[in-house]
N, C-alpha and C. Protein backbone atom coordinates (compact mmCIF):
# COMPACT_ATOMS: atom_id res chain seq x y z
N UNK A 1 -17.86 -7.37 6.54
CA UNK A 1 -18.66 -6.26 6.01
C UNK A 1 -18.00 -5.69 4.75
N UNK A 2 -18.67 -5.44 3.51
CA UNK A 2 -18.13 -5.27 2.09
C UNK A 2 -17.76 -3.47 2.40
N UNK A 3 -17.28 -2.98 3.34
CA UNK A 3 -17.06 -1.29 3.53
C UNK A 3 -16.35 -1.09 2.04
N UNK A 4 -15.09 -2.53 1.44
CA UNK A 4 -14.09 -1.60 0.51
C UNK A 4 -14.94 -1.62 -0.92
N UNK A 5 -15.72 -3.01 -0.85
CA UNK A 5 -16.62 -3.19 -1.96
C UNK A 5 -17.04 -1.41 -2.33
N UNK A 6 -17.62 -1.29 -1.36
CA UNK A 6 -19.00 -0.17 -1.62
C UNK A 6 -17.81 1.27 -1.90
N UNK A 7 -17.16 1.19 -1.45
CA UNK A 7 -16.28 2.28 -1.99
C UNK A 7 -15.60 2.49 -3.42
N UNK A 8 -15.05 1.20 -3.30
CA UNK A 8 -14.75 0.78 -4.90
C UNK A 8 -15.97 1.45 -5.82
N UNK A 9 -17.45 0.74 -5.64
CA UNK A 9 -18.63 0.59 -6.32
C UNK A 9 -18.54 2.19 -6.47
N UNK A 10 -18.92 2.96 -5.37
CA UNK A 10 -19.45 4.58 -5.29
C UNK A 10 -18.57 5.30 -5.31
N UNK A 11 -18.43 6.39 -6.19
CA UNK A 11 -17.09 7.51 -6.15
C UNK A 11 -17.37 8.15 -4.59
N UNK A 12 -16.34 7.35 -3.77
CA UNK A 12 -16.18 8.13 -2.61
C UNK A 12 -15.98 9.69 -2.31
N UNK A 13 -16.11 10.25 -1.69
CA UNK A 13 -16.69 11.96 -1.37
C UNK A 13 -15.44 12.65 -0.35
N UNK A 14 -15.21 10.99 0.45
CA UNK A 14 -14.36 10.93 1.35
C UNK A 14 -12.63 10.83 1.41
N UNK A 15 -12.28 12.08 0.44
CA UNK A 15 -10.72 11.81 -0.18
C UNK A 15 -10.15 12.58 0.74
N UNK A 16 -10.84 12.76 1.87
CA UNK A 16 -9.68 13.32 2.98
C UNK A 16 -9.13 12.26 3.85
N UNK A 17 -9.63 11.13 3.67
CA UNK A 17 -8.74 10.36 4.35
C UNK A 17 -8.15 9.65 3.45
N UNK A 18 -6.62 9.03 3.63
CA UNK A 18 -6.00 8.87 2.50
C UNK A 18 -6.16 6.81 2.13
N UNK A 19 -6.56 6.72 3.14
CA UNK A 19 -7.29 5.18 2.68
C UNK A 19 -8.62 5.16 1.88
N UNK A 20 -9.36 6.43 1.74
CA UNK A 20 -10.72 5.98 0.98
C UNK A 20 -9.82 6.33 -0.42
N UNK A 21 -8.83 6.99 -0.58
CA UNK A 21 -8.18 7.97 -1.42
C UNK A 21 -7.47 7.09 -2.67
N UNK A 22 -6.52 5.99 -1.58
CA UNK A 22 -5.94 5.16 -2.13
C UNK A 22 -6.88 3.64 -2.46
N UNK A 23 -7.88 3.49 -1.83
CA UNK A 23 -8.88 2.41 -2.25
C UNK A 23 -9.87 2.81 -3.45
N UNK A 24 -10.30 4.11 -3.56
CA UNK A 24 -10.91 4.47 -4.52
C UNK A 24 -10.02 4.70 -6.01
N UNK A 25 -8.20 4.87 -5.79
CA UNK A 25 -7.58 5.25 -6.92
C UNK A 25 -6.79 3.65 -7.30
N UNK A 26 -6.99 2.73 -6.30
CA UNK A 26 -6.37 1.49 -6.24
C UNK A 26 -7.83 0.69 -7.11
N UNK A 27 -9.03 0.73 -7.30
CA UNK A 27 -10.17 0.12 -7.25
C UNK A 27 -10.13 0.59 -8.43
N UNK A 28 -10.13 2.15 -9.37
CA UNK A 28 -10.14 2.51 -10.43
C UNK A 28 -9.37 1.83 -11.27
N UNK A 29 -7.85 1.83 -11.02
CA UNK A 29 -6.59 1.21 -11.46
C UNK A 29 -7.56 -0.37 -11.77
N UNK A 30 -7.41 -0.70 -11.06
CA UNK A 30 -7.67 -2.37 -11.23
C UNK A 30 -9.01 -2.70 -12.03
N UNK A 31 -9.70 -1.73 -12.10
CA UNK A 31 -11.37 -2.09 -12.62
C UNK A 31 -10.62 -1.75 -14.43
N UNK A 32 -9.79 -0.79 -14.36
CA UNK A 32 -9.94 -0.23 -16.01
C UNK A 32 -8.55 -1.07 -16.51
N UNK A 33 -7.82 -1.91 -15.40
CA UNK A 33 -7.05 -3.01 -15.72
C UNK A 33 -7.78 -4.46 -16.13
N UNK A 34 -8.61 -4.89 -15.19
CA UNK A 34 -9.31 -5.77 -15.79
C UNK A 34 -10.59 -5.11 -16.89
């Protein structure tokens, strides 16, 4: 199931947990790296 895809894709809402936190700031990093 693409759960990290779609997080990556959508500015997650969900920065209280520190895995959407670090997948959404890990997904940024790497998108404006490539």
């Amino acid at each position: 199931m693409p759960t990290v895809s779609t997080q990556q894709a959508l500015p997650v809402p969900s920065t209280n947990t520190p895995i959407s936190k670090w997948v959404f700031f890990h997904g940024t990093t790497t998108h404006l790296e490539n």
